[in-house]
C-alpha atoms as a PDB file:
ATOM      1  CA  UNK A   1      33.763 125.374  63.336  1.00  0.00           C
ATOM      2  CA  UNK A   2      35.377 124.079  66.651  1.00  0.00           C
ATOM      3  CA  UNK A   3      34.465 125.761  69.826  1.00  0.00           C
ATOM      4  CA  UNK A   4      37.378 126.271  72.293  1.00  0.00           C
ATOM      5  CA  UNK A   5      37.744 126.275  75.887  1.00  0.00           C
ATOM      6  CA  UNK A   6      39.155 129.373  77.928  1.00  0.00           C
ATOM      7  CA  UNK A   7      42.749 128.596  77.098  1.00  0.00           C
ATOM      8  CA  UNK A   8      41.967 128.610  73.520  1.00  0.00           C
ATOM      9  CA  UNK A   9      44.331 125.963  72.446  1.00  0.00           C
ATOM     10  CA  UNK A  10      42.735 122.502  73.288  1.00  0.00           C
ATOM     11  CA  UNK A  11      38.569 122.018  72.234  1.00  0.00           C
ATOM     12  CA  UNK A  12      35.820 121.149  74.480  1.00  0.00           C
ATOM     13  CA  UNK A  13      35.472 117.874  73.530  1.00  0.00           C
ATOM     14  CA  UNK A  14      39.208 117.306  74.249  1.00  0.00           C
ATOM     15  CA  UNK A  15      38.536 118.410  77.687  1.00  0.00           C
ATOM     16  CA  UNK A  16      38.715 115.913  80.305  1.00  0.00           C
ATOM     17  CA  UNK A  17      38.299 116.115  84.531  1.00  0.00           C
ATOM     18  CA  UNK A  18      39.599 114.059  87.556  1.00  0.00           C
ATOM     19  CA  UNK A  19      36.949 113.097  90.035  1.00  0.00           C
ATOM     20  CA  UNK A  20      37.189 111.281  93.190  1.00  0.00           C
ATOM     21  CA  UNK A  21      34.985 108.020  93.625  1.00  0.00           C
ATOM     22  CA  UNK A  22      33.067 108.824  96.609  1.00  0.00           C
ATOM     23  CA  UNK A  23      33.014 104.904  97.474  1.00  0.00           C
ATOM     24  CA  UNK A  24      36.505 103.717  97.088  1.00  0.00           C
ATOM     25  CA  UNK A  25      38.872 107.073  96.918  1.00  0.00           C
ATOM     26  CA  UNK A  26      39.767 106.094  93.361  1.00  0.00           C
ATOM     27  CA  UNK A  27      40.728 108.945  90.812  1.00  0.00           C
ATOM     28  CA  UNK A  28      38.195 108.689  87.726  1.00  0.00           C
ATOM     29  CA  UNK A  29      39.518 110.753  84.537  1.00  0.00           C
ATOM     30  CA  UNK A  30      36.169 111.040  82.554  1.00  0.00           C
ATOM     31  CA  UNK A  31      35.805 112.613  79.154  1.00  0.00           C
ATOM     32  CA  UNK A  32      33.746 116.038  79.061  1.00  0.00           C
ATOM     33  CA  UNK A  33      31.932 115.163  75.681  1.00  0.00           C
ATOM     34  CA  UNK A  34      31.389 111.254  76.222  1.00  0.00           C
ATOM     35  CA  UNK A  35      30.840 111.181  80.116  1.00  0.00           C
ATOM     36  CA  UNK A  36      33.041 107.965  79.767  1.00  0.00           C
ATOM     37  CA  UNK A  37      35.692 106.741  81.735  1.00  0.00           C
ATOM     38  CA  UNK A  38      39.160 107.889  80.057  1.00  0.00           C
ATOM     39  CA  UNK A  39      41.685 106.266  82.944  1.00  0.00           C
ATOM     40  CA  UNK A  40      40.950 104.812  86.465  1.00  0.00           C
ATOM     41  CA  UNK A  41      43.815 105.134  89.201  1.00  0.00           C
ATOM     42  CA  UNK A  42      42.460 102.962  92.219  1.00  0.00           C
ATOM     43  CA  UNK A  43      43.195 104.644  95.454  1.00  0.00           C
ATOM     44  CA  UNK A  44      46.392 103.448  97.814  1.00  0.00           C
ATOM     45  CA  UNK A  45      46.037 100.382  99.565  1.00  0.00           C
ATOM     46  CA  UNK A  46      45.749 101.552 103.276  1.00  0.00           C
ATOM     47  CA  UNK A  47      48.242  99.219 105.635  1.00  0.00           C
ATOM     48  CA  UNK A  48      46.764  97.074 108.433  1.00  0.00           C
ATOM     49  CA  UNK A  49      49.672  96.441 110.279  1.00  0.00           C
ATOM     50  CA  UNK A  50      52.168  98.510 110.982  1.00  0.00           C
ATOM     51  CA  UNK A  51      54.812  95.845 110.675  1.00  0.00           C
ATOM     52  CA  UNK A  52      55.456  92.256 110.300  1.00  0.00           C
ATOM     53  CA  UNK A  53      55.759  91.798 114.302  1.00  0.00           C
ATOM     54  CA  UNK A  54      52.250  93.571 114.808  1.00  0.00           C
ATOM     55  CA  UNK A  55      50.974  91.117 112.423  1.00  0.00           C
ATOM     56  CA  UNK A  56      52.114  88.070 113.731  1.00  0.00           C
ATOM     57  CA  UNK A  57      50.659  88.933 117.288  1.00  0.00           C
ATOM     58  CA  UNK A  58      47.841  89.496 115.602  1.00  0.00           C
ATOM     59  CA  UNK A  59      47.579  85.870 113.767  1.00  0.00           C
ATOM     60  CA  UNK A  60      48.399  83.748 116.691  1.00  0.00           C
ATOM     61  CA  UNK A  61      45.584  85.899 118.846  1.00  0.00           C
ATOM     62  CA  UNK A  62      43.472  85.027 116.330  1.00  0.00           C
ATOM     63  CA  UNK A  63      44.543  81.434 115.794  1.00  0.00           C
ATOM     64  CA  UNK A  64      43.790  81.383 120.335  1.00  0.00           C
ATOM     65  CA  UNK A  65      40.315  82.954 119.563  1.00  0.00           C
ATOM     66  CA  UNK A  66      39.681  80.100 116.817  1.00  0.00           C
ATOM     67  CA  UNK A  67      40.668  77.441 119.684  1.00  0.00           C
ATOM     68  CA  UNK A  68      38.855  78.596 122.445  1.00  0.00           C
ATOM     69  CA  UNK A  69      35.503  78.798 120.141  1.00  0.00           C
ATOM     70  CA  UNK A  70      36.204  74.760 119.337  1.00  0.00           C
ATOM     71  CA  UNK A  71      36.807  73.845 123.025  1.00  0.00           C
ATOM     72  CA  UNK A  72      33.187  75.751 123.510  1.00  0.00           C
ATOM     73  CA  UNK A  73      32.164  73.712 120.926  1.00  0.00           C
ATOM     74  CA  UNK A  74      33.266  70.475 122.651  1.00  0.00           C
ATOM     75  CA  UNK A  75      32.194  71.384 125.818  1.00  0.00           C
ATOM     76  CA  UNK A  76      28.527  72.492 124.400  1.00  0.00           C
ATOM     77  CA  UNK A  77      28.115  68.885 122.594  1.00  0.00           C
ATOM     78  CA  UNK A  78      29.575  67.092 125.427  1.00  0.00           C
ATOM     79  CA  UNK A  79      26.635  68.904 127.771  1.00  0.00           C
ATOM     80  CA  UNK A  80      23.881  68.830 124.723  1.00  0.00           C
ATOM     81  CA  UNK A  81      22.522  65.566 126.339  1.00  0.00           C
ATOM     82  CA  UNK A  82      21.963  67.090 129.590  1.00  0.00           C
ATOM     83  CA  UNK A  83      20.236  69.814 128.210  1.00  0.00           C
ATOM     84  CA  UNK A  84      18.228  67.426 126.170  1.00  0.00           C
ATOM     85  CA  UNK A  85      17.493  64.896 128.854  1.00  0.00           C
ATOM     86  CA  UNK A  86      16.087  68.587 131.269  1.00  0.00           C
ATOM     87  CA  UNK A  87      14.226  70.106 128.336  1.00  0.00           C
ATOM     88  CA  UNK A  88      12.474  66.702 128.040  1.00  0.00           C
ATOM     89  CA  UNK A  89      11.920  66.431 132.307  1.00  0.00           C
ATOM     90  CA  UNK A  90      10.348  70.256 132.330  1.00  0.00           C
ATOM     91  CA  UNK A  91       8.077  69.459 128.884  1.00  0.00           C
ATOM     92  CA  UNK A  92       6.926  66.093 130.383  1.00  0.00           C
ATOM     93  CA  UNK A  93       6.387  68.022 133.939  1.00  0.00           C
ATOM     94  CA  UNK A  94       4.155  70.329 131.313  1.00  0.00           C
ATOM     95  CA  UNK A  95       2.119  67.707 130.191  1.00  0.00           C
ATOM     96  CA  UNK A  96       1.260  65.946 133.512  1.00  0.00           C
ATOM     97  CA  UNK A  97       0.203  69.274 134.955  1.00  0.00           C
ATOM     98  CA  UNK A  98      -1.758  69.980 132.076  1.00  0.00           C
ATOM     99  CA  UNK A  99      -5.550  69.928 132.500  1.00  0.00           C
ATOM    100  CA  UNK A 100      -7.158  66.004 130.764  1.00  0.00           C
ATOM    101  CA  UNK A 101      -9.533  65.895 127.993  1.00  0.00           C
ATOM    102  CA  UNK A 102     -10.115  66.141 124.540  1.00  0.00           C
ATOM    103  CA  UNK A 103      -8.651  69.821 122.887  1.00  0.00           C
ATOM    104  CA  UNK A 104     -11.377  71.669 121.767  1.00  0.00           C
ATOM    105  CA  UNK A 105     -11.983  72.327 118.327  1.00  0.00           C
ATOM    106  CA  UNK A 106     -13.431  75.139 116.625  1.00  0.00           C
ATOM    107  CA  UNK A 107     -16.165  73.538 115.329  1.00  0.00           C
ATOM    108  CA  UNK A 108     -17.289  72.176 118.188  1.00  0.00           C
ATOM    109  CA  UNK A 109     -17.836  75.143 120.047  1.00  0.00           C
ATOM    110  CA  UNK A 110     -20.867  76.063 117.450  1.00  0.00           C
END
């Protein structure tokens, strides 16, 4: 015996639903008996640009960000030896002004 649906034509288990993917807007078809997958449409691509001119602009401002992060670049290396040469002036100031002797050690305190 076959048990029908509320049209009475078409079974249960030929019975099949559309949900939306919550993650990617895709339509799912799943089978109601198997709880498998019976087709997949993947959701429309959404457009970034508007138009070709949009996107152009958009590649050569990026292409200007790219170059002005390598001139920082340049600039940073070119001053790194500075930096180095006053991080090494301010730890060596450290040192002299630190108090002489021996560290003590743990054990030593006992």
């Amino acid at each position: 015996m076959r048990a029908y649906n509320a049209v009475g034509m078409a079974s249960i288990n030929d019975k099949t639903f559309e949900v939306a993917c919550p993650d990617c807007g895709a339509m799912l078809k799943i089978d109601a008996a198997t709880g498998g997958v019976v087709s997949h449409t993947p959701a429309p691509r959404k457009r970034t640009f508007e138009d070709l001119e949009t996107a152009a602009r958009a590649m050569r401002e990026q292409d200007e960000r790219k170059e002005s992060i390598f001139r920082q670049s340049i600039d940073a290396e070119r001053n790194k030896a500075d930096l180095l040469e006053k991080k090494f002036a301010e730890a060596l100031k450290k040192a002299k002004d630190a108090p002489e002797g021996k560290p003590l050690r743990e054990f030593d305190l006992d």
